[in-house]
Each structure stands twice: as structure tokens, then as C-alpha cells.
C-alpha atoms as a PDB file:
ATOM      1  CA  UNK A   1      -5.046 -46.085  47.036  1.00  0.00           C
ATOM      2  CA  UNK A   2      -4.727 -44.947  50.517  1.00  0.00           C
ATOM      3  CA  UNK A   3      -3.710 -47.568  53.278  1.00  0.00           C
ATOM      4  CA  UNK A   4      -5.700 -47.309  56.391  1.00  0.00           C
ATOM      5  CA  UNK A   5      -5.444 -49.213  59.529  1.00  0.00           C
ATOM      6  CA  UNK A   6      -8.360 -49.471  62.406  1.00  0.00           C
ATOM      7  CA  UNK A   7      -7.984 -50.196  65.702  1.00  0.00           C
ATOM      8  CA  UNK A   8     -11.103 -49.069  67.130  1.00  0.00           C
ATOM      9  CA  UNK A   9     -10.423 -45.669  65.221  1.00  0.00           C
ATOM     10  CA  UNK A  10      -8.108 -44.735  62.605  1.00  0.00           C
ATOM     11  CA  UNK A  11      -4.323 -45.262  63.105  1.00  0.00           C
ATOM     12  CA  UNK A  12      -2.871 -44.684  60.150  1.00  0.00           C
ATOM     13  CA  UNK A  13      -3.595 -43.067  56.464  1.00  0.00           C
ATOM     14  CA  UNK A  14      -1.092 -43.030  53.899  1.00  0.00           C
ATOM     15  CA  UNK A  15      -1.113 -42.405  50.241  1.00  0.00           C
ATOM     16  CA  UNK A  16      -3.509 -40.615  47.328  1.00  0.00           C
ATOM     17  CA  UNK A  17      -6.951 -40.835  47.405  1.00  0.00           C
ATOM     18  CA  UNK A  18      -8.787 -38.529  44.179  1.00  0.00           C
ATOM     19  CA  UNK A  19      -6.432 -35.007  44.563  1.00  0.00           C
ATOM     20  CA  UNK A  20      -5.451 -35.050  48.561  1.00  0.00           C
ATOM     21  CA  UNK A  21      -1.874 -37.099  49.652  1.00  0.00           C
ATOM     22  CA  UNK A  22      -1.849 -38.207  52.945  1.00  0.00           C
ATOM     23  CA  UNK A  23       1.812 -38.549  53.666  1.00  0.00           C
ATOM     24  CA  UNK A  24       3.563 -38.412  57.020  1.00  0.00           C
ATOM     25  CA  UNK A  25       6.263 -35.922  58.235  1.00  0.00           C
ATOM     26  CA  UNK A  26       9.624 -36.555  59.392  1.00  0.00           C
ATOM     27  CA  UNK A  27       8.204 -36.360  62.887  1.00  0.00           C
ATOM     28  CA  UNK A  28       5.936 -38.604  62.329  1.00  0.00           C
ATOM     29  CA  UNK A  29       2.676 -36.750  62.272  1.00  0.00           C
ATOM     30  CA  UNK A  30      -0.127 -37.317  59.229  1.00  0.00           C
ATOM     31  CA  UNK A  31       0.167 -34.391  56.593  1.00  0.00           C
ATOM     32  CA  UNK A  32      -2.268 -33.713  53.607  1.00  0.00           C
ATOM     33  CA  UNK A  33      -1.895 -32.110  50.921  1.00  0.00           C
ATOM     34  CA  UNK A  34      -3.232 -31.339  47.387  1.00  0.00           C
ATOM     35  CA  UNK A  35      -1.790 -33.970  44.766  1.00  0.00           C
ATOM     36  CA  UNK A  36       0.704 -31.806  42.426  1.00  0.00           C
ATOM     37  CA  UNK A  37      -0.081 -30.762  39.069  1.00  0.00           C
ATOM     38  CA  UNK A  38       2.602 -32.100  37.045  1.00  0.00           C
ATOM     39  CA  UNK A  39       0.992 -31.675  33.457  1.00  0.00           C
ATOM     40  CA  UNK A  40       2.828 -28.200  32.676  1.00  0.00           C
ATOM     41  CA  UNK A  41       6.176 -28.696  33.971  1.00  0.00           C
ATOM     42  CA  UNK A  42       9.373 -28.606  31.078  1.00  0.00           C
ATOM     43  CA  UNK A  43      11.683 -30.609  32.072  1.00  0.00           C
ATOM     44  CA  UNK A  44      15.217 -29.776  31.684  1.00  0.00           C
ATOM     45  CA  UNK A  45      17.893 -32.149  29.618  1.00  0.00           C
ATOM     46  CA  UNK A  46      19.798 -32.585  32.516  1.00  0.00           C
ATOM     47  CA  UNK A  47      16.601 -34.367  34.625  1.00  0.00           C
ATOM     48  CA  UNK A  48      16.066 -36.388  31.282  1.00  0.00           C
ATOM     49  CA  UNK A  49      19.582 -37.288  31.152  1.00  0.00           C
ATOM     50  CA  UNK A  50      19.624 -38.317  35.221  1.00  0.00           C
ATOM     51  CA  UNK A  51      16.419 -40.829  34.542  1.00  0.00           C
ATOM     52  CA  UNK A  52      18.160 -42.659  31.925  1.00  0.00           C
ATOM     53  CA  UNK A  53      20.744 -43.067  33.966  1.00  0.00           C
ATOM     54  CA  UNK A  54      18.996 -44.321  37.113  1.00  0.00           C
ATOM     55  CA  UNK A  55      17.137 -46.799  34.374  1.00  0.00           C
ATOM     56  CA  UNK A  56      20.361 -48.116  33.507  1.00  0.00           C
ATOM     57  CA  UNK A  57      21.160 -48.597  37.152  1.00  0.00           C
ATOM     58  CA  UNK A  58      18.385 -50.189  37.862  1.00  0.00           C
ATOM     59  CA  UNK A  59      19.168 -52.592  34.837  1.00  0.00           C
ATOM     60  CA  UNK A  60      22.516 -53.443  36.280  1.00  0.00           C
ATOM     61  CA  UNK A  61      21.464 -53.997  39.943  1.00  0.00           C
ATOM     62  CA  UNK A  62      18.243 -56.463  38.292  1.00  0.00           C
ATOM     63  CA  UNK A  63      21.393 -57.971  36.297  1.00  0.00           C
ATOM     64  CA  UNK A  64      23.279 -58.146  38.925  1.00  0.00           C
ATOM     65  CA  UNK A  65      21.264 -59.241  41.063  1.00  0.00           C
ATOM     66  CA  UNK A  66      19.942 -62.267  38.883  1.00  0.00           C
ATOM     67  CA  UNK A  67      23.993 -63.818  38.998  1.00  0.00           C
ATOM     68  CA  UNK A  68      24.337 -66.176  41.519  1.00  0.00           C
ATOM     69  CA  UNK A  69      28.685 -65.352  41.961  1.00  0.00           C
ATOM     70  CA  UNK A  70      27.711 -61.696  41.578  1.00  0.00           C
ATOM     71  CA  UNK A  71      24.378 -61.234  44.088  1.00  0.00           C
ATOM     72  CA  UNK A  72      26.774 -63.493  46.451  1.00  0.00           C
ATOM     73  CA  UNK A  73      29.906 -60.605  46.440  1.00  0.00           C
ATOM     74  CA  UNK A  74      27.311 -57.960  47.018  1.00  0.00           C
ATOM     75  CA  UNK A  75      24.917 -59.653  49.964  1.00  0.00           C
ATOM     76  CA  UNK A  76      28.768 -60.090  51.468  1.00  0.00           C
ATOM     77  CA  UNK A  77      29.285 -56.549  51.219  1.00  0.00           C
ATOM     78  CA  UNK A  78      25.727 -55.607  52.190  1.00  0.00           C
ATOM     79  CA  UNK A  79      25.976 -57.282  55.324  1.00  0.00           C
ATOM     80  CA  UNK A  80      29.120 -55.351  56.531  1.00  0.00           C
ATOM     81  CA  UNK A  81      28.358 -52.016  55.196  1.00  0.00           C
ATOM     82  CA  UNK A  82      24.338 -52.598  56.578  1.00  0.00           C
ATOM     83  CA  UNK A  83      23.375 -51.745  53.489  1.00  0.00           C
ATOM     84  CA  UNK A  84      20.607 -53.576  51.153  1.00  0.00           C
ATOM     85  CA  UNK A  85      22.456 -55.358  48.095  1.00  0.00           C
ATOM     86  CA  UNK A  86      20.473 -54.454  45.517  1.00  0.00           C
ATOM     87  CA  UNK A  87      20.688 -50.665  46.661  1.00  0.00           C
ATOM     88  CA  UNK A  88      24.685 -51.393  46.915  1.00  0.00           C
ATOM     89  CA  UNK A  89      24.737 -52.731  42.822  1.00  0.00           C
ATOM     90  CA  UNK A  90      22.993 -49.233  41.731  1.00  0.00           C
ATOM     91  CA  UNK A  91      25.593 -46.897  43.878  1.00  0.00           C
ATOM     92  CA  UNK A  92      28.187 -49.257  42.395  1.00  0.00           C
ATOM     93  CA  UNK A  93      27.147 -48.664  38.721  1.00  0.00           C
ATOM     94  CA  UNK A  94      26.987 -44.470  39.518  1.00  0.00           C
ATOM     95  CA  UNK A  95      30.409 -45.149  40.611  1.00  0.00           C
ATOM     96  CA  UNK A  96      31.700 -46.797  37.494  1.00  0.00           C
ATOM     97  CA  UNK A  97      31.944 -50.260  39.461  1.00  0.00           C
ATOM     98  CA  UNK A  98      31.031 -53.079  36.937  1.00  0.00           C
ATOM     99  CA  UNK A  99      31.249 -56.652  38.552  1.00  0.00           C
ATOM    100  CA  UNK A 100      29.528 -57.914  35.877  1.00  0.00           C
ATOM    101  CA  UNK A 101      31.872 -57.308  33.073  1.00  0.00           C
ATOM    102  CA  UNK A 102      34.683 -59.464  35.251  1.00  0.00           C
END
């Protein structure tokens, strides 16, 4: 659904609406396009492989997340590095970093 905002005329459109995106470019301007057709694509192992992984990440930085001792060593890391903790817990699992096991 897209997101609109008035004031008196449109500001703002973002998002799908039937087959058009509206979507914004890196400078900021309103772009639309046709939604892609994603129906006859193959996708290779290595893509398969890569979202499985990124689930598991996900699972570890919810897990993580969810400790008390654990969220508290990554907002303390988050603040210094500027960095959002959650986002912090998955580039810790891709790097093999497993504060949960300790």
C-alpha cells in the first residue's frame, strides 16, 4: 500500500500500488516503475544458501536480543560504534561471533 502525505498537494508517494512502485532515488526525487516479475526467475544454490543464512542471523540477533546480559554488551557497543544493536548481533553472527554460547 502506497504511503501518501498531503499538504495542500501531494508530498510524498512511496511504495506498490497494483503493478507501478513508487520508490525514491538516491537524490531524492520520486521514481516509478513497473513492479518486477519475479515468477520465472531460477534461483541459484548459492542465493538459497545466503537466505538461510541471513534466517539464522536473524534468529541469533532475536536471541540475542531477548538476553538481558547479552542485548546490554551489544547496546554498549552500539552506542560507540553508532551502530543499531540488533544490526550489530547479525554482522556478529556472519563473523563467527557467538556471545550467546559464553
Amino acid at each position: 500500500m502506497p504511503k501518501v502525505r498531503f499538504k495542500p498537494m501531494v508530498i510524498e508517494i512511496q511504495g506498490t500500488m497494483y503493478d507501478v512502485v513508487f520508490k525514491k532515488s538516491s537524490r531524492g526525487k520520486t521514481i516509478v516503475t513497473k513492479r518486477p516479475d519475479m515468477s520465472n526467475v531460477k534461483w541459484s544454490p548459492a542465493q538459497k544458501d545466503n537466505w538461510k543464512r541471513m534466517g539464522q542471523a536473524n534468529e541469533y540477533a532475536a536471541a540475542a536480543m531477548a538476553d538481558p546480559d547479552v542485548r546490554a554488551i551489544y547496546e554498549k557497543k552500539a552506542s560507540k560504534e553508532h551502530r543499531v544493536p540488533y544490526r550489530l548481533a547479525v554482522s556478529d553472527y556472519y563473523k563467527g561471533k557467538n556471545l550467546l554460547s559464553k
